[in-house]
N, C-alpha and C. Protein backbone atom coordinates (compact mmCIF):
# COMPACT_ATOMS: atom_id res chain seq x y z
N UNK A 1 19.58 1.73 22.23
CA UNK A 1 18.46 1.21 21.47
C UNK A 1 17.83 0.04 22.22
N UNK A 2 16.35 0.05 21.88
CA UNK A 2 15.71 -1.15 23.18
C UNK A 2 15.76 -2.47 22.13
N UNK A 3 16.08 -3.45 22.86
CA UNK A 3 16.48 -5.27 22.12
C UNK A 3 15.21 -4.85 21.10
N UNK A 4 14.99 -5.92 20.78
CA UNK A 4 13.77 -6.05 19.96
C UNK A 4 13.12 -8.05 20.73
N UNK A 5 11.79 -7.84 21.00
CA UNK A 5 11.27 -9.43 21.36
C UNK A 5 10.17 -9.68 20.70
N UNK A 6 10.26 -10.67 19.92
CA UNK A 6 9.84 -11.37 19.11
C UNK A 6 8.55 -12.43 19.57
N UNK A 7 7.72 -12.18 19.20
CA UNK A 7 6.31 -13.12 19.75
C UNK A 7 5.58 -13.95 18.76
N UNK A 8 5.15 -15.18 20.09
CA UNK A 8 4.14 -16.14 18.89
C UNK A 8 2.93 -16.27 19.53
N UNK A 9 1.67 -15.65 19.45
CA UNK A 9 0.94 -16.31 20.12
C UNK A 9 0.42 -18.25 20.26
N UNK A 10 0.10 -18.83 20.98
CA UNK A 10 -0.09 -20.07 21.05
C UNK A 10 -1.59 -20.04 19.89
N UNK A 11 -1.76 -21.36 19.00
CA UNK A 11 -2.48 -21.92 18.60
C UNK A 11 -2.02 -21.75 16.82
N UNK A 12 -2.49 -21.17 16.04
CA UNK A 12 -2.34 -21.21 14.72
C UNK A 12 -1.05 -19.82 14.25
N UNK A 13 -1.57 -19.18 15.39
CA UNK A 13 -0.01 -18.36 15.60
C UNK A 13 1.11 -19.27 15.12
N UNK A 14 1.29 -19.73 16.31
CA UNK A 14 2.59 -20.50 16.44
C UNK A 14 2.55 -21.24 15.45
N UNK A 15 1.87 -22.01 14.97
CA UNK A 15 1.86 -23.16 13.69
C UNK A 15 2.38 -22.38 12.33
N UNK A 16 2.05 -21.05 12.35
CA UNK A 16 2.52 -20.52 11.26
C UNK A 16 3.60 -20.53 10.80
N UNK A 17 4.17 -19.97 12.01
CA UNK A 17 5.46 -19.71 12.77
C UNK A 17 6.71 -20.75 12.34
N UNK A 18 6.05 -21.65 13.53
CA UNK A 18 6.74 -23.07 12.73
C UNK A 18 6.93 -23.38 11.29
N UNK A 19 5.78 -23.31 10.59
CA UNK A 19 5.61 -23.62 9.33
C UNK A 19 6.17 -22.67 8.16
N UNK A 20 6.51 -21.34 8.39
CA UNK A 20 7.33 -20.71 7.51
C UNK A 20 8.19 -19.92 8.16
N UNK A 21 8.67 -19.92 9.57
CA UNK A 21 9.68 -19.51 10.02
C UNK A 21 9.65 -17.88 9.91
N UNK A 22 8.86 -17.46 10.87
CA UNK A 22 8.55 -15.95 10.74
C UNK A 22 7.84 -15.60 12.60
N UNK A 23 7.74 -14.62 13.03
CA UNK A 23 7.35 -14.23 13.97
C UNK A 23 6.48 -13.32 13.82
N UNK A 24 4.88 -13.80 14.93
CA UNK A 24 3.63 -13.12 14.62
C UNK A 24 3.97 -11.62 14.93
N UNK A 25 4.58 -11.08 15.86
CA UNK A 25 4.73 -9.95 16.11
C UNK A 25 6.25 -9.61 16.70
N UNK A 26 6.60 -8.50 16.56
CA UNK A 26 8.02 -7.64 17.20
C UNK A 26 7.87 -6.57 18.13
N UNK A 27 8.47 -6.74 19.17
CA UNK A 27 8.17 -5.74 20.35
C UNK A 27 9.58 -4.65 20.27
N UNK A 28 9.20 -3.57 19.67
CA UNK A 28 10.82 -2.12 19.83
C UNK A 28 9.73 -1.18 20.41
N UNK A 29 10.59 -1.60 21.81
CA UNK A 29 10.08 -0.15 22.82
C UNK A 29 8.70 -0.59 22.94
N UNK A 30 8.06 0.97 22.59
CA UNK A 30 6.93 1.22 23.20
C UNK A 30 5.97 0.51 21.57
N UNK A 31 6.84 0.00 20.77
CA UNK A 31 6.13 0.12 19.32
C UNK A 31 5.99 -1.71 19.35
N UNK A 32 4.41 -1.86 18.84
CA UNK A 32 4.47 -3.43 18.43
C UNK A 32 3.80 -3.30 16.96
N UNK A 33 4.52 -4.55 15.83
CA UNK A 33 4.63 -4.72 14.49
C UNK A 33 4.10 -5.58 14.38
N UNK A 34 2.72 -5.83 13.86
CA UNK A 34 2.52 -7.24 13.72
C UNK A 34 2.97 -7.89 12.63
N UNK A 35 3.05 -9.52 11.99
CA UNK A 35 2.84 -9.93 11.11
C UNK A 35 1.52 -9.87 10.46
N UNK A 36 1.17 -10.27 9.01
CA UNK A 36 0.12 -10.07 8.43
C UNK A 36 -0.73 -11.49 9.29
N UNK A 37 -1.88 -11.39 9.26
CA UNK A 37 -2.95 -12.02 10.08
C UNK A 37 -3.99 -12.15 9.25
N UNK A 38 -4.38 -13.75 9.06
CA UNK A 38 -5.16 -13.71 7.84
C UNK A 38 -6.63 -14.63 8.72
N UNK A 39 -7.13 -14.58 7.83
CA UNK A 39 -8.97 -15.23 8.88
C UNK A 39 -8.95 -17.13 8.79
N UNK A 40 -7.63 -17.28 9.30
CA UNK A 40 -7.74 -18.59 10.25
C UNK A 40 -8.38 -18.65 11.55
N UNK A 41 -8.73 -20.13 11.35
CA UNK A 41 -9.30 -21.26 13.04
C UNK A 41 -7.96 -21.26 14.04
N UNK A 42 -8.14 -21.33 14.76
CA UNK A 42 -7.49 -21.68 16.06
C UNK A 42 -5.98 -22.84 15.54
N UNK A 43 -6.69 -23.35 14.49
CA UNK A 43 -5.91 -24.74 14.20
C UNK A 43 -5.20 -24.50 12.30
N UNK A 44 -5.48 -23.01 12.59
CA UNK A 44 -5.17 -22.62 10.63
C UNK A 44 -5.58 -22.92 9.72
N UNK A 45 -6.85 -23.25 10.01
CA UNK A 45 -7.98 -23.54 8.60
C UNK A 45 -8.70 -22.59 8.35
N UNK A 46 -8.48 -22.50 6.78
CA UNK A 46 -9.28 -21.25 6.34
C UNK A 46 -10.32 -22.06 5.64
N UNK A 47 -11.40 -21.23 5.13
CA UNK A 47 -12.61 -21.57 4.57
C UNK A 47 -12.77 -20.42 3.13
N UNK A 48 -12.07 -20.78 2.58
CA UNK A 48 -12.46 -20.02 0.91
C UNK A 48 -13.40 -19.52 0.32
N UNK A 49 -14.56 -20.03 0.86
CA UNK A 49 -15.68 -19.37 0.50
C UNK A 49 -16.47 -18.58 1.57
N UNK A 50 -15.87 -18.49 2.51
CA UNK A 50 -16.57 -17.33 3.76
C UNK A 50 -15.84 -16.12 3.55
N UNK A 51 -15.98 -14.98 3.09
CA UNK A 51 -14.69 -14.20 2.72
C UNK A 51 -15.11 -12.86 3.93
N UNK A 52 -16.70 -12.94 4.64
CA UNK A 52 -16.57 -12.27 5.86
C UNK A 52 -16.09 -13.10 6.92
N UNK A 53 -16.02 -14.46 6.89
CA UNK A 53 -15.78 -15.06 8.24
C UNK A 53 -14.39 -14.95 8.46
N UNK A 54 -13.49 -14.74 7.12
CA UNK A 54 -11.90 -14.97 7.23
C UNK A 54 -12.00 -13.02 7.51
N UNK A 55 -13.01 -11.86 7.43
CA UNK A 55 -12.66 -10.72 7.98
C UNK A 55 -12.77 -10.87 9.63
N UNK A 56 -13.69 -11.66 10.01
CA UNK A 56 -14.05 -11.85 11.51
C UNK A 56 -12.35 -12.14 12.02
N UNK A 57 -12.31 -13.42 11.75
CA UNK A 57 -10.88 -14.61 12.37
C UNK A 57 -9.96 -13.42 12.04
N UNK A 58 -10.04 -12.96 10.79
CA UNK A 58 -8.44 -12.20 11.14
C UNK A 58 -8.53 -10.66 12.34
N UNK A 59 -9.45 -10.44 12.05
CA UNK A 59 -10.07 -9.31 13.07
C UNK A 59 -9.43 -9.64 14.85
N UNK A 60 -9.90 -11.19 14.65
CA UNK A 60 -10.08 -12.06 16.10
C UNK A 60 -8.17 -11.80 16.18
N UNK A 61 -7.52 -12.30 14.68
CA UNK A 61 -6.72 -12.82 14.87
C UNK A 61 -5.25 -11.79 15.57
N UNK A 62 -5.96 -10.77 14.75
CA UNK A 62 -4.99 -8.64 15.33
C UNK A 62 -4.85 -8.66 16.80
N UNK A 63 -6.45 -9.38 17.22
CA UNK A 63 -6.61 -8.83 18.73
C UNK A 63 -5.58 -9.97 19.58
N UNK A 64 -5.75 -11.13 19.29
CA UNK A 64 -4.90 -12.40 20.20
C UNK A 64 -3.00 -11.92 19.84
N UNK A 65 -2.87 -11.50 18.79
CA UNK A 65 -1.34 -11.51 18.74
C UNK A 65 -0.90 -9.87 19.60
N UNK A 66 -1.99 -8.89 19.33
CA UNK A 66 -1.36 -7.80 20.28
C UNK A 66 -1.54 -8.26 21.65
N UNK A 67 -2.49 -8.87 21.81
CA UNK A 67 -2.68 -9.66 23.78
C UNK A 67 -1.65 -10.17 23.62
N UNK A 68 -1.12 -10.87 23.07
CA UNK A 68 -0.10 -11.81 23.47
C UNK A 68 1.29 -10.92 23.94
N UNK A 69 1.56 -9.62 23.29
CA UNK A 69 2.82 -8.58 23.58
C UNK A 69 1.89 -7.73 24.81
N UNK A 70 0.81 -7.74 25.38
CA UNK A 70 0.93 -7.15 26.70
C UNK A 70 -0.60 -5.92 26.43
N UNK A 71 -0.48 -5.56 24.96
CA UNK A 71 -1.60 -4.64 24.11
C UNK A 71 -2.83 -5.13 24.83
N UNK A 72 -3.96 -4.25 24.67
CA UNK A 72 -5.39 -4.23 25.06
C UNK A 72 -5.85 -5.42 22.90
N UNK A 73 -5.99 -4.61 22.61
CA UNK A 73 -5.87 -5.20 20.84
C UNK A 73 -5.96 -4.06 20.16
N UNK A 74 -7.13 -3.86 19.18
CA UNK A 74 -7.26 -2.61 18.41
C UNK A 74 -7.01 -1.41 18.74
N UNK A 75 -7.95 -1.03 19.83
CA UNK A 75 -7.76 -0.02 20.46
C UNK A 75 -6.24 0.36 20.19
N UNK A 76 -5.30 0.07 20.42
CA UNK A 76 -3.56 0.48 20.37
C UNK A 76 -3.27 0.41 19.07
N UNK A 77 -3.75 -0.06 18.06
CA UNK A 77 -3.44 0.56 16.64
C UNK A 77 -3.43 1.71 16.03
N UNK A 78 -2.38 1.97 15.75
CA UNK A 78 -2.38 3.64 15.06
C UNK A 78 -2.06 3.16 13.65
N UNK A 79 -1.72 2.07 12.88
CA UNK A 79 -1.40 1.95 11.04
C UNK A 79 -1.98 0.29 11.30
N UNK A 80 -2.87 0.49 9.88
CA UNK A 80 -3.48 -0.62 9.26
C UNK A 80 -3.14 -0.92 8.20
N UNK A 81 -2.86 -1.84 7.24
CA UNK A 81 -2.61 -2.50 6.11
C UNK A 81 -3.52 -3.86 6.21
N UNK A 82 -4.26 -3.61 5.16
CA UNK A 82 -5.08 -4.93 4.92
C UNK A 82 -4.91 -5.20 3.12
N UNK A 83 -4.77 -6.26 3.14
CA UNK A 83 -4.18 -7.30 1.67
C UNK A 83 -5.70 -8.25 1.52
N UNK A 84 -6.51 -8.19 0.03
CA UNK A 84 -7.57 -8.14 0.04
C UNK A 84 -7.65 -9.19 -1.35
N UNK A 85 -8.14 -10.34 -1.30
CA UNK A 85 -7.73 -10.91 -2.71
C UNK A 85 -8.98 -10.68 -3.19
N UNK A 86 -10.35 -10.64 -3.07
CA UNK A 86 -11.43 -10.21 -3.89
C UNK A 86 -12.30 -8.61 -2.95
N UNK A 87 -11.41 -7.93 -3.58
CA UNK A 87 -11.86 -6.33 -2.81
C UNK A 87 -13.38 -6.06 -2.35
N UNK A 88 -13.79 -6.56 -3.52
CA UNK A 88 -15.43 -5.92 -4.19
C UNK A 88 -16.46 -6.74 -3.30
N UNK A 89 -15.71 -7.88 -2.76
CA UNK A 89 -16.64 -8.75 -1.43
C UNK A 89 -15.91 -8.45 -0.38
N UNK A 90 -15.42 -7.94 -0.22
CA UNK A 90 -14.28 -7.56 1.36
C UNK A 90 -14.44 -6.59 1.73
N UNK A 91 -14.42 -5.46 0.83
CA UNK A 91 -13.80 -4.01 1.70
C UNK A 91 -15.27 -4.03 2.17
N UNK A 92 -16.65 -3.09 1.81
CA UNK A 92 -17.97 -2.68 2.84
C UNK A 92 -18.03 -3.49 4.65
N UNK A 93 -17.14 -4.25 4.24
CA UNK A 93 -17.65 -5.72 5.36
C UNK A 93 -16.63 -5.14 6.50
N UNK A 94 -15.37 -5.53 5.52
CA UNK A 94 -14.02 -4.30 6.51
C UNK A 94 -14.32 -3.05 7.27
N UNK A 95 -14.79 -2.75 6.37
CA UNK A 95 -15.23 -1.03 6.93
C UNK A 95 -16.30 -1.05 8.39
N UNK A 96 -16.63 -2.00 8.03
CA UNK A 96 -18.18 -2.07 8.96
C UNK A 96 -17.89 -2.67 10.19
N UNK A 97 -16.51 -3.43 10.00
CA UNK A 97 -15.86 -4.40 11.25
C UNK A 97 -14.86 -3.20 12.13
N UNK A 98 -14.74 -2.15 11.13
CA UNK A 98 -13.31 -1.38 12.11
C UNK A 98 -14.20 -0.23 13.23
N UNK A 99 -15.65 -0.21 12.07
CA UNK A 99 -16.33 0.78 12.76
C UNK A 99 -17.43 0.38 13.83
N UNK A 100 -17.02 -0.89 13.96
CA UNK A 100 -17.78 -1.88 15.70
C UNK A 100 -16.83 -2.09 16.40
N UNK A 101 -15.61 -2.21 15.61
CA UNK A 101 -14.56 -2.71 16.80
C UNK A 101 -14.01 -1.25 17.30
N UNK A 102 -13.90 -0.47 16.64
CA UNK A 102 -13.30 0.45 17.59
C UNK A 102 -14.00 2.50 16.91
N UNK A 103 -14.75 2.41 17.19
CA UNK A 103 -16.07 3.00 16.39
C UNK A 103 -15.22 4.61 17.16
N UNK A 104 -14.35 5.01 18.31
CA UNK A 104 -14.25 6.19 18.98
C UNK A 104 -12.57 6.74 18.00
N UNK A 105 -12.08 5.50 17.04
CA UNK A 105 -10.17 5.98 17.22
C UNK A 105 -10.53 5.18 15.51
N UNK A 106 -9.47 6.22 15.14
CA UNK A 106 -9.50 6.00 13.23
C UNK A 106 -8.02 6.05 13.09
N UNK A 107 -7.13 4.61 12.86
CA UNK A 107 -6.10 4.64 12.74
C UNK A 107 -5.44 5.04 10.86
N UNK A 108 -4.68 5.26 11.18
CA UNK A 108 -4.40 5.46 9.48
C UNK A 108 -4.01 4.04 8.66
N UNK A 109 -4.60 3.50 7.47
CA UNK A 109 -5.22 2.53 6.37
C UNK A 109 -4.56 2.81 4.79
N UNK A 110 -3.75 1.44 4.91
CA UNK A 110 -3.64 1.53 3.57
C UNK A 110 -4.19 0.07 2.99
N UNK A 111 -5.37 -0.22 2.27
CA UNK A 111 -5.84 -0.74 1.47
C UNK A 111 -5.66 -1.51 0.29
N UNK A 112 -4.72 -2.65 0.08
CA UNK A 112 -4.87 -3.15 -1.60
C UNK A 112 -5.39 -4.19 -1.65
N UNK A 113 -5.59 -4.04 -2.94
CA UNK A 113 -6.67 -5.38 -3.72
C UNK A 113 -5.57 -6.09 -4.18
N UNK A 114 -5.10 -7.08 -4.43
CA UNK A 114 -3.92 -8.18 -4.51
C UNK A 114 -4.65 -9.76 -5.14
N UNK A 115 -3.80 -10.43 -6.33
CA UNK A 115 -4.21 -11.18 -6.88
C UNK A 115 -4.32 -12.86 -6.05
N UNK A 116 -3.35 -12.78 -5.57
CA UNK A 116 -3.22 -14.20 -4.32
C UNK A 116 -2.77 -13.71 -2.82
N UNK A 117 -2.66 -14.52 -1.54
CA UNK A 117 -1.67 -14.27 -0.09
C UNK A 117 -1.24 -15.64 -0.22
N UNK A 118 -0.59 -15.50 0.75
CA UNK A 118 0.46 -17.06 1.42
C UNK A 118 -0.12 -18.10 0.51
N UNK A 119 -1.42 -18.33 1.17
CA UNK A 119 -1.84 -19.71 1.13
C UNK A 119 -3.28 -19.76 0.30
N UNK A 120 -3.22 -20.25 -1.09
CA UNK A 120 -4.33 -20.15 -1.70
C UNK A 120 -5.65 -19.80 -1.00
N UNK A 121 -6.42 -20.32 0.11
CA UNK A 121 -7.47 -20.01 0.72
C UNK A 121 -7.76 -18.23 0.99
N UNK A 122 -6.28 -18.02 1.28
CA UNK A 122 -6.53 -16.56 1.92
C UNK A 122 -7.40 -15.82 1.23
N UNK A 123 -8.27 -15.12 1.76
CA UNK A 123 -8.79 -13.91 1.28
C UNK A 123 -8.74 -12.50 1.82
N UNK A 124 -8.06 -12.64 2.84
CA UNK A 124 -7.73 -11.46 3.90
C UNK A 124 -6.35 -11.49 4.15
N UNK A 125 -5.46 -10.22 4.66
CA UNK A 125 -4.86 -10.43 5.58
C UNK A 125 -4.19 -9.08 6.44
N UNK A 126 -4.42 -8.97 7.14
CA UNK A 126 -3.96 -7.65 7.64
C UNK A 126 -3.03 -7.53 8.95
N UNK A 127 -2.22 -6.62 8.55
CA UNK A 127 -1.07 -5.95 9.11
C UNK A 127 -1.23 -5.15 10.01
N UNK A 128 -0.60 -4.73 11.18
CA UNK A 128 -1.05 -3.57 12.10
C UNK A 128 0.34 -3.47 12.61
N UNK A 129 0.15 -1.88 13.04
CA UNK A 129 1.38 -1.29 14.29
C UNK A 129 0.64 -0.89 14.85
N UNK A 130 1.04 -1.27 16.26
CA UNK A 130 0.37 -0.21 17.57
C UNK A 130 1.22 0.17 18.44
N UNK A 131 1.05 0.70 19.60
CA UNK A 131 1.95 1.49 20.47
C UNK A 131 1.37 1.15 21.88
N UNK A 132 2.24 0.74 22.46
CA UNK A 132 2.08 0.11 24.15
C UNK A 132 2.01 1.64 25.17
N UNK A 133 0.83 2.28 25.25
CA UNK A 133 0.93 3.70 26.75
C UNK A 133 1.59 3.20 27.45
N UNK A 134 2.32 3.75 28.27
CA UNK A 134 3.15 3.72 29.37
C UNK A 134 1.97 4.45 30.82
């Protein structure tokens, strides 16, 4: 069985990290797991009332933690999970972000609408697996 290595990317990554003792992503094999990734700054400030800007940052945020395990970003996602605290302003916006960022590859999506995340501000947060080509 291959170890398993554990990653933080540097900046609000890592602060997370620190701050509730969890790791942004897990490297088994050819397979990387992310943690959930929510639409923080560089420095983990969210903004509560931007509820596309926290789809952007966390968008930003999928792509910096798969760079950080060696990944291109989206592109290498094959399963999505996104955690959505006001659906009805989120999802069209979602949809519209997966189909610029990677408009040629349709990974498989599971979707919920959810009453709170972590940290009151959240309004996003999404999950990914992808797979490292050899």
């Amino acid at each position: 069985m291959s170890s398993l290595t554990y990653i933080n990317e540097e900046g609000a990554g890592q602060k997370h990290s620190d701050l509730c003792h969890y790791s942004q992503a897990v490297v088994l094999g050819n397979i990387v797991k992310c943690a959930g990734q929510g639409g923080w700054t560089e420095t983990g400030d969210l903004d509560a009332n931007n509820i596309n800007g926290q789809v952007d940052l966390a968008f930003a945020n999928v792509d910096k933690v798969l760079q950080a395990t060696g990944l291109g970003g989206w592109e290498d996602v094959y399963s999505i999970r996104s955690y959505h605290v006001d659906i009805d302003s989120s999802f069209d916006y979602f949809v519209r972000k997966l189909k610029d960022r990677i408009p040629n590859h349709r990974p498989i999506w599971t979707c919920l609408a959810v009453p709170r995340l972590a940290f009151p501000a959240m309004k996003i947060e999404i999950e990914v697996e992808a797979i490292k080509h050899e």
